[in-house]
Protein backbone atom coordinates (compact mmCIF):
# COMPACT_ATOMS: atom_id res chain seq x y z
CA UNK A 1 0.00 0.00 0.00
CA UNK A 2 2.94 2.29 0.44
CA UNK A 3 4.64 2.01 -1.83
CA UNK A 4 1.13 2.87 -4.12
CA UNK A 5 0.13 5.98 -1.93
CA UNK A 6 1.96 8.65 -4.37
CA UNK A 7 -0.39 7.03 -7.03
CA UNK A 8 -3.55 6.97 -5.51
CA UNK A 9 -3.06 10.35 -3.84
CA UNK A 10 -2.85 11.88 -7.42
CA UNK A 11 -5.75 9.37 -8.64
CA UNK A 12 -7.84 10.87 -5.49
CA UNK A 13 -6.83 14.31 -6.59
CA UNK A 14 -7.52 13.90 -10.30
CA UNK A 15 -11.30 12.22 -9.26
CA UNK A 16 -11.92 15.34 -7.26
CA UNK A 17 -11.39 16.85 -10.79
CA UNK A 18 -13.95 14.56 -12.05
CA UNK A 19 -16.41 15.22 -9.78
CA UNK A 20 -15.95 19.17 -9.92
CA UNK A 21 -16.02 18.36 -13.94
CA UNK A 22 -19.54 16.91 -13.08
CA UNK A 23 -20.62 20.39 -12.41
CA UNK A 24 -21.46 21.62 -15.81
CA UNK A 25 -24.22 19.20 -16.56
CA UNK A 26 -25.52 19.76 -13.51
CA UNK A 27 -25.11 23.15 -14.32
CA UNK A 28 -27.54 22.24 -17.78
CA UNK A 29 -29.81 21.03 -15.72
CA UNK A 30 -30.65 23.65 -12.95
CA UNK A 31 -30.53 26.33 -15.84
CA UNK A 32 -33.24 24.17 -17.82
CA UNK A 33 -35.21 22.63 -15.02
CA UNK A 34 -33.69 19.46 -16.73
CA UNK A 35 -34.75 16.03 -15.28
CA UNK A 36 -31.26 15.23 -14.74
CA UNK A 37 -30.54 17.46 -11.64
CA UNK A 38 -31.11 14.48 -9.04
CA UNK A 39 -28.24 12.34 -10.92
CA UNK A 40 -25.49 14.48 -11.43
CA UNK A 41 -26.16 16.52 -8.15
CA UNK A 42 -25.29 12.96 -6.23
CA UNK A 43 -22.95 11.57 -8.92
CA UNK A 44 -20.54 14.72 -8.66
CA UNK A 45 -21.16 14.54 -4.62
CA UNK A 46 -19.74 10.86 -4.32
CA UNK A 47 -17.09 11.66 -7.03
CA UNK A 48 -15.40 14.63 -5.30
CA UNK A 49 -15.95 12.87 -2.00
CA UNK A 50 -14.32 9.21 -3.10
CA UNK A 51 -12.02 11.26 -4.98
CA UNK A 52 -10.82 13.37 -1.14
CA UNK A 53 -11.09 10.29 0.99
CA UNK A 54 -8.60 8.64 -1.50
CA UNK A 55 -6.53 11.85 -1.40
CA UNK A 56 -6.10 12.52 2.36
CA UNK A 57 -5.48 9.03 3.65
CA UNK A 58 -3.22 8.44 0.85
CA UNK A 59 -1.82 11.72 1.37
CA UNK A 60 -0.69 10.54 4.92
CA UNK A 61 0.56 7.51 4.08
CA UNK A 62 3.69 8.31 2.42
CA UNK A 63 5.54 11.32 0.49
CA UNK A 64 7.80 10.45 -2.29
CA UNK A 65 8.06 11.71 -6.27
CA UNK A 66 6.38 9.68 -9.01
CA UNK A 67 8.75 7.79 -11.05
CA UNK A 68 8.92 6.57 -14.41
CA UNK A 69 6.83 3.44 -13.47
CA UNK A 70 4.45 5.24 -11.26
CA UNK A 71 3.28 7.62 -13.89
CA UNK A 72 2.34 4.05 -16.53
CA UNK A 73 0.56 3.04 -13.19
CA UNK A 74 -1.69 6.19 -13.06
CA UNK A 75 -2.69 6.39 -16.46
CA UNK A 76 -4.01 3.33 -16.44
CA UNK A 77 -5.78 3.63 -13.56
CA UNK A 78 -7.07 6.95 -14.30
CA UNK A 79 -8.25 5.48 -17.41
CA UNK A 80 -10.11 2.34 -15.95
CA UNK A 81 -11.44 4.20 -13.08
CA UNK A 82 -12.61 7.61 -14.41
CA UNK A 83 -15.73 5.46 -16.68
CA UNK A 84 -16.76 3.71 -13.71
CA UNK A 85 -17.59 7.56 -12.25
CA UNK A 86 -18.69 8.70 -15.72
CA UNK A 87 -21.38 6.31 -15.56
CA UNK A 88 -22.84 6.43 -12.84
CA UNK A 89 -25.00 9.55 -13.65
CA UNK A 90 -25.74 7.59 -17.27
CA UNK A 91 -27.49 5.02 -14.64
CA UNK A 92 -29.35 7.12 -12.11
CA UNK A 93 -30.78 8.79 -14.85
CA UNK A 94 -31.37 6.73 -17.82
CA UNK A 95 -33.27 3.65 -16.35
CA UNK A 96 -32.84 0.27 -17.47
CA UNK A 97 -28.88 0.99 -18.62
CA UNK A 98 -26.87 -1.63 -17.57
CA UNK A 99 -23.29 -1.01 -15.82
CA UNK A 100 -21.57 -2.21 -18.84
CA UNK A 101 -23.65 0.21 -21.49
CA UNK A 102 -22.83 2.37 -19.26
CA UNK A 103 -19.03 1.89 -18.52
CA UNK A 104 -18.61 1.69 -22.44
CA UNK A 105 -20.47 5.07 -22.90
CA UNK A 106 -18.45 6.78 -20.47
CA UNK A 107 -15.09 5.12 -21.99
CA UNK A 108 -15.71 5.88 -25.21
CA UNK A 109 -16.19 9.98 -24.36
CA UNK A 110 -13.33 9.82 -22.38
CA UNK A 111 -11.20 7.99 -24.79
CA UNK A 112 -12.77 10.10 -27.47
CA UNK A 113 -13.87 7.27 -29.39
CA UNK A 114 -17.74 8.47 -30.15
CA UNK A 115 -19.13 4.91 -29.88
CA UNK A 116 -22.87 4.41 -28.43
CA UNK A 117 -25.42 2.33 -27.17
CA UNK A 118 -27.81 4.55 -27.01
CA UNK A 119 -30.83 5.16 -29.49
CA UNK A 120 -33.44 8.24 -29.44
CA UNK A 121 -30.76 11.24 -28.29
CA UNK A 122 -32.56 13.80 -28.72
CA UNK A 123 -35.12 12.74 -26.69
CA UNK A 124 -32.58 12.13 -23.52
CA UNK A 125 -32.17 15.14 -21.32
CA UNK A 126 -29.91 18.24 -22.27
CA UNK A 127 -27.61 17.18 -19.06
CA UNK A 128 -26.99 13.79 -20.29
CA UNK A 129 -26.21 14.78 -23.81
CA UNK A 130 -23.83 17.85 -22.03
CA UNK A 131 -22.04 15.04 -19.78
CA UNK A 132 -21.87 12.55 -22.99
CA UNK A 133 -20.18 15.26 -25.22
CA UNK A 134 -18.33 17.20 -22.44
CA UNK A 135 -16.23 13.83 -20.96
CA UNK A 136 -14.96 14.12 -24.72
CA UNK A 137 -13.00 17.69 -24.20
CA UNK A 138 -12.13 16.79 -21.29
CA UNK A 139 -10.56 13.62 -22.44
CA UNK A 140 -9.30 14.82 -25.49
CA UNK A 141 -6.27 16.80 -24.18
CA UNK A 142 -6.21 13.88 -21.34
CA UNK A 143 -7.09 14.79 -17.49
CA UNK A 144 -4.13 13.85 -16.81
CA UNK A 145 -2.56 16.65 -18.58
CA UNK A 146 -5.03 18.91 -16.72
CA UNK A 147 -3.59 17.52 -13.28
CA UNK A 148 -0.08 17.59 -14.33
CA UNK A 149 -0.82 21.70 -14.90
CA UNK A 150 -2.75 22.36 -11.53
CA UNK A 151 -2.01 20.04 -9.14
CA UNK A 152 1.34 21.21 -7.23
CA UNK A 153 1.73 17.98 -5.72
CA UNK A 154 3.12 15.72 -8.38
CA UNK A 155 6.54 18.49 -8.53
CA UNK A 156 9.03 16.87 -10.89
CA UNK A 157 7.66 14.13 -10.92
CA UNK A 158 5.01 15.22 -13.33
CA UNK A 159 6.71 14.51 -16.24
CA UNK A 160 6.41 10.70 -15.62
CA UNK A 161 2.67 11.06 -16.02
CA UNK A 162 2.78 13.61 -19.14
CA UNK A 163 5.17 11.15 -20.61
CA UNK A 164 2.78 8.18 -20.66
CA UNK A 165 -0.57 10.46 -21.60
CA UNK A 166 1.12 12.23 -24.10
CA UNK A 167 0.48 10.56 -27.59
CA UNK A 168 2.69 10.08 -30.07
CA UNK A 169 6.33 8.98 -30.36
CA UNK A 170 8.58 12.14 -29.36
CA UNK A 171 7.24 12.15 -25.77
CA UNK A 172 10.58 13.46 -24.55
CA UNK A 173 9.96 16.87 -26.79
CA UNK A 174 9.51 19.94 -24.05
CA UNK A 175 8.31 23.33 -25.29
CA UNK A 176 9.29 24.87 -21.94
CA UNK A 177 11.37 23.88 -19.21
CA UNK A 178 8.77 23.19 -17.01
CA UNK A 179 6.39 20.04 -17.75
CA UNK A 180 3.48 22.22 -15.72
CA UNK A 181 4.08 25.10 -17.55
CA UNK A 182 3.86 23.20 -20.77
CA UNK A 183 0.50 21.20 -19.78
CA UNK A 184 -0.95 24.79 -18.87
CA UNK A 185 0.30 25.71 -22.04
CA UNK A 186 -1.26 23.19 -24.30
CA UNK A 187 -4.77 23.19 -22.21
CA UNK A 188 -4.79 27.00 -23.06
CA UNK A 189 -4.29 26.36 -26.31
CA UNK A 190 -7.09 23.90 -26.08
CA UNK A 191 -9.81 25.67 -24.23
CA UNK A 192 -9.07 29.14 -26.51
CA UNK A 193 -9.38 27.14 -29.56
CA UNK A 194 -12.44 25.49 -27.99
CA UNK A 195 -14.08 28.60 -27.78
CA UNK A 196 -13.55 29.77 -31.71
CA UNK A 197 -15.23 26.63 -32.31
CA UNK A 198 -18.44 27.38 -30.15
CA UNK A 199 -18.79 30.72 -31.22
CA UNK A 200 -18.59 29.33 -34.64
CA UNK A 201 -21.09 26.63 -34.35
CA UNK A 202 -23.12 29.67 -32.61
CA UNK A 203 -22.66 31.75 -36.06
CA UNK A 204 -23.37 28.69 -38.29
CA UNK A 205 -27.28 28.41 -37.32
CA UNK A 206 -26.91 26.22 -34.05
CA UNK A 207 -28.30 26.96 -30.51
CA UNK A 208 -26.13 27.53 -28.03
CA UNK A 209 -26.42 24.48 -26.39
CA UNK A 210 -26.33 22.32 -29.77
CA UNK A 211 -23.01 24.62 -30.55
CA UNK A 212 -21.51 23.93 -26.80
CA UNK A 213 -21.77 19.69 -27.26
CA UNK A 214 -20.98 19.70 -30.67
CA UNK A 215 -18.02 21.50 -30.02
CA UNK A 216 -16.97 19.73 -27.44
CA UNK A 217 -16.94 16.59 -29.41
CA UNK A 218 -15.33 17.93 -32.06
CA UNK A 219 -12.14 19.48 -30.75
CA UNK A 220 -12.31 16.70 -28.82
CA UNK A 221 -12.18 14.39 -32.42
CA UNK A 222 -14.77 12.26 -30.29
CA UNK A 223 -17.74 12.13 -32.47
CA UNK A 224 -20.25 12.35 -29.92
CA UNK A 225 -23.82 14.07 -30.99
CA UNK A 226 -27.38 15.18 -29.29
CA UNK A 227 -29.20 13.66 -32.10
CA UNK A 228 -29.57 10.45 -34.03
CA UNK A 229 -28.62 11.21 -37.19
CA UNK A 230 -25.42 13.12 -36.04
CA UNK A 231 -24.89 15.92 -37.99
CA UNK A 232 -27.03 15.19 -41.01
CA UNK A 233 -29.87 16.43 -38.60
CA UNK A 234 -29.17 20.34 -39.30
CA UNK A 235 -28.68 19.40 -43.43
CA UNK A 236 -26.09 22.33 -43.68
CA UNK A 237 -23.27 23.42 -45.41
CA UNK A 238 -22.25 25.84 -43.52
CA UNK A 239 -22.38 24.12 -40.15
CA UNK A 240 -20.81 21.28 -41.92
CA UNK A 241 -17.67 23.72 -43.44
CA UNK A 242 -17.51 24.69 -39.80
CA UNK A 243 -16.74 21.25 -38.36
CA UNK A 244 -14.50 20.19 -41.14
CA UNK A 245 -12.54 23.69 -40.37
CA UNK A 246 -12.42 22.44 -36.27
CA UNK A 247 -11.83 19.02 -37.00
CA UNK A 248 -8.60 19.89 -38.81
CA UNK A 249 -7.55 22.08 -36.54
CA UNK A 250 -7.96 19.84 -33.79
CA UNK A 251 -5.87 16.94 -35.87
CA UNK A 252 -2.76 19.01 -35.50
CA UNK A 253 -0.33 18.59 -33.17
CA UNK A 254 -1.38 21.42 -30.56
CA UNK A 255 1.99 21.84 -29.36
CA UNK A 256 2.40 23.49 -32.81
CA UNK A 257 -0.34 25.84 -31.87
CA UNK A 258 1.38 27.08 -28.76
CA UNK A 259 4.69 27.25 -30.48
CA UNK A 260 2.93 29.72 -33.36
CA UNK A 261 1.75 31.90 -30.46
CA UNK A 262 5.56 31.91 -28.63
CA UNK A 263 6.79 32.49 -31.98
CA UNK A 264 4.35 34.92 -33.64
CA UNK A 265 4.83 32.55 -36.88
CA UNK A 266 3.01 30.76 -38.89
CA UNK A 267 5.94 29.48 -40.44
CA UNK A 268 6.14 26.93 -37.54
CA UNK A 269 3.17 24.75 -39.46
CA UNK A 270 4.60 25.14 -42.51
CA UNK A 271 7.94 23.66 -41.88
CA UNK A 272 6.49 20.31 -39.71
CA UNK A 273 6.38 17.77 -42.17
CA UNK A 274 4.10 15.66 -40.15
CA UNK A 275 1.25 18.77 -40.74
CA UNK A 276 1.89 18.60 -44.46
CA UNK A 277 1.39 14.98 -44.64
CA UNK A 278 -1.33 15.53 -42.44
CA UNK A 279 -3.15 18.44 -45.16
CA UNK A 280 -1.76 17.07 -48.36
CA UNK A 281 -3.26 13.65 -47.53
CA UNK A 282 -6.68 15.07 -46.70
CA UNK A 283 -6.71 16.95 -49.94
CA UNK A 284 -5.61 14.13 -52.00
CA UNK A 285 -8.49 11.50 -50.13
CA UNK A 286 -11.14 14.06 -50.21
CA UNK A 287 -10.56 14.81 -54.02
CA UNK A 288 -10.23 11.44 -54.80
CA UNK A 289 -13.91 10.21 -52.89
CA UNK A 290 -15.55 13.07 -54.55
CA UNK A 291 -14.61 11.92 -58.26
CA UNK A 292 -15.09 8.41 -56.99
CA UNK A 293 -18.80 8.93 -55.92
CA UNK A 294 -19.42 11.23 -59.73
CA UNK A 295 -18.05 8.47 -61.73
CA UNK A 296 -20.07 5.90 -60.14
CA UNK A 297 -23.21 8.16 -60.14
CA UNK A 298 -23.52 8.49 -56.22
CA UNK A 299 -24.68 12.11 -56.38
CA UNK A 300 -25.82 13.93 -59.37
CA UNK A 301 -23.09 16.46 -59.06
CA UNK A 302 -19.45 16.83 -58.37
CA UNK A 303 -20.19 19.80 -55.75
CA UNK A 304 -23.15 17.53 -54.19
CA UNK A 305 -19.95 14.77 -53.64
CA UNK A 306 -17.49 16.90 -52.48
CA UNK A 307 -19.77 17.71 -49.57
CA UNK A 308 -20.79 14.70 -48.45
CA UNK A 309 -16.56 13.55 -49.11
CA UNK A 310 -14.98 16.20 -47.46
CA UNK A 311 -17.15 15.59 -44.24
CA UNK A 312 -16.97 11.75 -44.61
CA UNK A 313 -13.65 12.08 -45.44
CA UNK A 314 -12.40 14.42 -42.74
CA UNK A 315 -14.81 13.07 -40.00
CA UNK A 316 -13.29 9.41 -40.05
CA UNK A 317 -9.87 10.18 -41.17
CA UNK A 318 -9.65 12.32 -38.25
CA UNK A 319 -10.96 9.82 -36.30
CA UNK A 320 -13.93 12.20 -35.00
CA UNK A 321 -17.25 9.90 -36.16
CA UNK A 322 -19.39 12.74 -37.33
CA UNK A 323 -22.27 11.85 -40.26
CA UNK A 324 -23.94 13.08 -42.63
CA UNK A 325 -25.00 10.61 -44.56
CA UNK A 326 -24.74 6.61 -44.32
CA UNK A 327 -21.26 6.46 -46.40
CA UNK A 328 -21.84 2.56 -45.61
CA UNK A 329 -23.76 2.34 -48.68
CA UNK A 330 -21.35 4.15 -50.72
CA UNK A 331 -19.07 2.01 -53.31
CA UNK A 332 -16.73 -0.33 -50.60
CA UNK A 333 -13.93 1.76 -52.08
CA UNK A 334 -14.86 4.89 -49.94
CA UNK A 335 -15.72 3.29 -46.41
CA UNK A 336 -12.73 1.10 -46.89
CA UNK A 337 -10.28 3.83 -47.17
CA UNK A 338 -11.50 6.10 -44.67
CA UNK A 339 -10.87 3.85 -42.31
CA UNK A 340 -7.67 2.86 -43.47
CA UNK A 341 -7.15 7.10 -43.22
CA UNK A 342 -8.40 6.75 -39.62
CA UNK A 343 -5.51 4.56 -38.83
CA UNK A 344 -2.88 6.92 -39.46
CA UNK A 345 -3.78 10.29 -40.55
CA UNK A 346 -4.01 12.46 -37.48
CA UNK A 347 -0.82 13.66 -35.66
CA UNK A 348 1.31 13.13 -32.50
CA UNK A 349 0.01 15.23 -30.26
CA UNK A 350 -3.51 16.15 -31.94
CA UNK A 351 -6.78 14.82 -29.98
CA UNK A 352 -7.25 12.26 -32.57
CA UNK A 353 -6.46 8.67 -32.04
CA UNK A 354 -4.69 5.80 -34.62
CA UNK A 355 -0.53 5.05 -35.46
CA UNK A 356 -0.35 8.95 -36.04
CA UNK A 357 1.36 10.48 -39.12
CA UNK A 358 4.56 10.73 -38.12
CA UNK A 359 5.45 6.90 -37.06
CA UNK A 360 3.88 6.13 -40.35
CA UNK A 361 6.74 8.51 -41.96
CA UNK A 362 9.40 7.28 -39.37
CA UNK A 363 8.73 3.81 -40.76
CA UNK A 364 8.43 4.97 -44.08
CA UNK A 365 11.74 6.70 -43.71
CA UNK A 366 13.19 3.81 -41.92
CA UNK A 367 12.30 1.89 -45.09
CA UNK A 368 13.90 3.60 -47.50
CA UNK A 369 17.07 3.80 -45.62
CA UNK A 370 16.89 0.11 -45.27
CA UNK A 371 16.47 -0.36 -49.46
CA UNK A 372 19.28 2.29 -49.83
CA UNK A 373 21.90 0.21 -47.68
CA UNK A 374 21.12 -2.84 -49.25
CA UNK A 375 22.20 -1.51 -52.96
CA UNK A 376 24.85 0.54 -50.64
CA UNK A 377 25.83 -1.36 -47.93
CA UNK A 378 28.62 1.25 -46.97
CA UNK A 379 26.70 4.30 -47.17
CA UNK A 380 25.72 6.43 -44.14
CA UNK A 381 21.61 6.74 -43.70
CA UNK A 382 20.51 8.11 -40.99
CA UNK A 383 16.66 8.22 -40.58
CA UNK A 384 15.61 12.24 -40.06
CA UNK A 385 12.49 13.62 -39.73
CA UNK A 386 12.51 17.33 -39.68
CA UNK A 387 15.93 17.63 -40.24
CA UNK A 388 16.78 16.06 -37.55
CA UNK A 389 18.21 12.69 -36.75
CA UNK A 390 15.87 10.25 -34.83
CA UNK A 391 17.44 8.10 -31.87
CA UNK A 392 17.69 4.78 -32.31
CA UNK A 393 15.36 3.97 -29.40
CA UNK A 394 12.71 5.99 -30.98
CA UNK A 395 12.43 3.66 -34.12
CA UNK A 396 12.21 0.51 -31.76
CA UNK A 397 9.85 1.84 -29.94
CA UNK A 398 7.84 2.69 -33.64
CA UNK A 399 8.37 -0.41 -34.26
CA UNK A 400 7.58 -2.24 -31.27
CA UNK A 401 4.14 0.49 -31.11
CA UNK A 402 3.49 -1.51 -34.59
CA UNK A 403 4.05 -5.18 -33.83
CA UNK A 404 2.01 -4.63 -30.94
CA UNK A 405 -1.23 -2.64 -33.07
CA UNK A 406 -1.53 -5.44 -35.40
CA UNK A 407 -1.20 -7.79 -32.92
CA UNK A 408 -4.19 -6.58 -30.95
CA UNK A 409 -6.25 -5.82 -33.88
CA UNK A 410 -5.87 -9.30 -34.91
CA UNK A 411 -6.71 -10.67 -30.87
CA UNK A 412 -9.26 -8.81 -30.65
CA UNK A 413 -11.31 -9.65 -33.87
CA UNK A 414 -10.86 -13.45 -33.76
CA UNK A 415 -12.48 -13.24 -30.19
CA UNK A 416 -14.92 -11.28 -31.79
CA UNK A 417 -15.37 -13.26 -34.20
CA UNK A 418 -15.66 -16.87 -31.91
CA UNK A 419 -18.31 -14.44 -30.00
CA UNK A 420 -20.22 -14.82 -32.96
CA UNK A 421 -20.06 -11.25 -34.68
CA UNK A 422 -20.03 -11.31 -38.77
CA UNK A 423 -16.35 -10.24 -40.45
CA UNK A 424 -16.90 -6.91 -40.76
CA UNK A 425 -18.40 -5.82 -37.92
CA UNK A 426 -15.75 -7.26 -36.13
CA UNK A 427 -12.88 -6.13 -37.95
CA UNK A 428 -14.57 -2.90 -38.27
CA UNK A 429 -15.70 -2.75 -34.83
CA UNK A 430 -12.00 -3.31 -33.96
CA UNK A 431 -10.55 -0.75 -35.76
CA UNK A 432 -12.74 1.77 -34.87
CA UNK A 433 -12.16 0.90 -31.17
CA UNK A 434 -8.28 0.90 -31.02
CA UNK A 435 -8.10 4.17 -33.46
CA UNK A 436 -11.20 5.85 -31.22
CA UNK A 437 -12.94 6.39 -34.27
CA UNK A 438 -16.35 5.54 -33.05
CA UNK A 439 -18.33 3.94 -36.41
CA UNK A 440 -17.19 0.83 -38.72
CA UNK A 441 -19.37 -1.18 -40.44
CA UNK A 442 -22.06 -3.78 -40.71
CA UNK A 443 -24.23 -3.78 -37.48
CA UNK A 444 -21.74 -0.72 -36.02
CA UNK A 445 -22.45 1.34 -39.44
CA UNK A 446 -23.06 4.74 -39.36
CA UNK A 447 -26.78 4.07 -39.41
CA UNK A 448 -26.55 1.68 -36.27
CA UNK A 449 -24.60 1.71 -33.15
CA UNK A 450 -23.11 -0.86 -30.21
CA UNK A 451 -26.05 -1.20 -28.73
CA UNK A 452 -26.59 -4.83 -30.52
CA UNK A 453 -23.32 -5.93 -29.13
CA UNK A 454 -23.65 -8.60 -26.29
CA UNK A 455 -22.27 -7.57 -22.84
CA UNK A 456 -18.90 -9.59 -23.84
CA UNK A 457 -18.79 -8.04 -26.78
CA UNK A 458 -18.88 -4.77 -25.20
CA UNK A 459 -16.40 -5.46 -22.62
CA UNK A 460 -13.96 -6.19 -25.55
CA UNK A 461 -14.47 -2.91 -27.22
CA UNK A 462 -14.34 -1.14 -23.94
CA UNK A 463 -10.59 -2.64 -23.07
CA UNK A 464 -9.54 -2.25 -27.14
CA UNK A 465 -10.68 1.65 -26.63
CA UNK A 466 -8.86 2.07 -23.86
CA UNK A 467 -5.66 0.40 -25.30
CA UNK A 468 -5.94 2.54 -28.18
CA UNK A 469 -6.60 5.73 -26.00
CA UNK A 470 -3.34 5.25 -23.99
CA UNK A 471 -1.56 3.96 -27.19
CA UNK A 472 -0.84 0.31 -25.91
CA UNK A 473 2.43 0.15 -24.80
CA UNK A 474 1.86 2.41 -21.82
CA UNK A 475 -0.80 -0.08 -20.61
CA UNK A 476 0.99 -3.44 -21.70
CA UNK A 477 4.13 -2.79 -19.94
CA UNK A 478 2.28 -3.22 -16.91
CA UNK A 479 1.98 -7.16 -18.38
CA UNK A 480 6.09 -7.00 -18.12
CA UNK A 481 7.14 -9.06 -14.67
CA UNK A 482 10.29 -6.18 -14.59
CA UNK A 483 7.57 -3.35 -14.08
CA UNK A 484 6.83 -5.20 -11.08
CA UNK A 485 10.23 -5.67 -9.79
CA UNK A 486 11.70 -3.20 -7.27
């Protein structure tokens, strides 16, 4: 237990978080005589107070500085813990929800995948559809981020924790000297660009309650909506231009952001290769959907399929979820390669999920340095990205990131599959999971959802989002029997 006490003193603080977090749906509520009041008045009460037990007896216990091993230790128990509290409210308030709907509702806004169970949402209170859409933000950046910038007590040792949330593989990359500054930093970044986004949705037609959970959702790339047909329920452009704008914006790597405002430059974009590969690969997918859907007489015009592409396109390859129309029953050409896009597109250190960009062009890189010293076996090829050299460690750990992706993809869809789900849901449902893309296809289509799914089913997808969400390796090394040793 001692030796666990800096741990669970941060987990107590960072549930107190939670439960404060728990606030603005209740907030909803009260201002809208909302139904909800009752649920997240006592779910945000037990939160906070779980959350302060666990922080002043742990507190007591013992004093030390996280290490490397502690901060793997808190992220995943942040992770597995934080649903548990994010569902409760989904169960006081929507009867008849089991605990493991609920758990996988609560995971996949935290772990910005944009999964559901749930059918008829815009009949559910506001507060619900608020607390759905809001544990998105707030899990987009990562709460753990949030705690590393406000909570004093995890000192140096901070940078164990923002090491394992961070995504991405240059985790060792500081934009300041301090990691607090840095996670105050990028959550300013976050929140300010947050707000463009609302005040957009605001200016594109929506309410300002549609604009405050769709925005939420999107910066968060978590796909989350208050109504059934996502966003093909307000059938507009310009609402639709808006979240394609947001949703790119919120696949870049924010650190970029913060460095543009240090900087005054927006030369900083332009030279990161990863942003681009990022841009030029949207461009090139959305152009090519669009002529694919004319040719094969989709839509009667090229304009009417460059719509419908660019938000299809964007929304999955971002890994966000949104929809506008049931791409499912497009040409298998289209579905099929936006989420092969949603593997891969976004970027280290954007709120989307998948590889990322850049340990696609590490390996990419690392593969044609490996084809030049085979026809040069003496020459000198060192693997660069940005100009810059990348360590040796950095590649194995690409590579190792890769072994382990495929390996779980492939796990997780044969037991799937002996569970008794068809191919492609269960490929799809896979891939959607670990990426946190929310949609696949088959039963999980756009135009269904999880809820068909048995309870083991749903389990499965829970565990694969998380994975995903904390990018594997920072949950499997707790697996390693030298993680364990002293």
């Amino acid at each position: 237990m001692y030796f666990l006490a800096p741990v669970l003193t941060v987990l107590g603080g960072v549930l107190m978080l939670f439960g404060l977090a728990m606030c603005v749906p209740l907030g909803f509520a009260l201002a809208g005589e909302d139904a909800g009041i009752r649920a997240f008045a006592v779910s945000a009460t037990v939160t906070f107070v779980m959350g302060a037990a666990v922080f002043g007896v742990c507190r007591r216990l013992h004093r030390r500085e996280l290490q490397p091993r502690d901060g793997f230790l808190l992220v995943a128990l942040v992770w597995s813990v934080l649903p548990a509290f994010g569902a409760l409210p989904l169960m006081l308030q929507l009867p008849g929800l089991t605990f493991t709907d609920a758990f996988f509702e609560a995971s996949s806004g935290l772990t910005t995948t944009g999964s559901t169970v749930l059918t008829g949402l815009e009949r559910l209170p506001t507060s619900v559809n608020v607390w759905r859409c809001f544990m998105v933000l707030i899990g987009g950046m990562g709460i753990l981020v949030l705690a590393v910038a406000i909570l004093p007590l995890l000192g140096v040792g901070g940078s164990q924790v923002f090491k394992a949330e961070t995504p991405g593989p240059m985790k060792d990359d500081k934009l300041t000297p301090r990691i607090a500054e840095t996670a105050r930093g990028l959550w300013t970044v976050y929140f300010v660009s947050a707000l463009a986004c609302l005040l957009a949705y605001r200016w594109a037609g929506m309410s300002w309650v549609d604009a405050f959970m769709h925005m939420c959702s999107t910066m968060g790339l978590g796909g989350f909506a208050a109504y059934d047909a996502s966003f093909g329920a307000f059938n507009s452009p310009l609402i639709e231009g808006v979240a394609i704008f947001f949703m790119l914006w919120a696949g870049v790597n924010f650190a970029l952001y913060f460095m543009v405002w240090r900087k005054r430059s927006l030369a900083v974009l332009w030279r990161d290769l990863e942003t681009r590969w990022f841009f030029g690969v949207m461009a090139g997918a959305v152009g090519l959907v669009a002529v694919f859907l004319t040719v094969h007489g989709v839509y009667l015009s090229f304009m009417e399929s460059l719509r419908h592409a660019a938000f299809s396109v964007v929304s999955i390859a971002t890994t966000t979820g949104f929809a506008t129309v049931d791409y499912a029953q497009w040409p298998a050409f289209a579905p099929a390669l936006m989420l092969f896009l949603c593997c891969f597109a976004t970027c280290a250190g954007s709120t989307g999920g998948g590889i990322k960009m850049a340990r696609v062009l590490l390996l990419a890189k690392a593969a044609r340095s490996e084809l030049i010293r085979i026809v040069h076996p003496r020459a000198v090829t060192p693997v660069t990205l940005g100009g810059a050299a990348v360590d040796a460690r950095v590649l194995q750990s690409v590579l190792a990131f890769m072994l382990i992706y495929g390996s779980v993809v492939v796990a997780a869809t044969l037991v799937l599959l002996l569970s008794g789900l068809d191919m492609i849901t269960a490929f799809t449902a896979v891939l959607a999971s670990i990426n946190n893309t929310g949609p696949g296809l088959g039963e999980v289509g756009p135009a269904g959802n999880y809820q068909g799914l048995s309870d083991f089913q749903t389990w499965v997808c829970s565990a694969v989002m998380l994975l995903g969400r904390l990018e594997l390796l920072s949950v499997l090394v707790l697996l390693t029997p030298s993680f364990w040793r002293r």
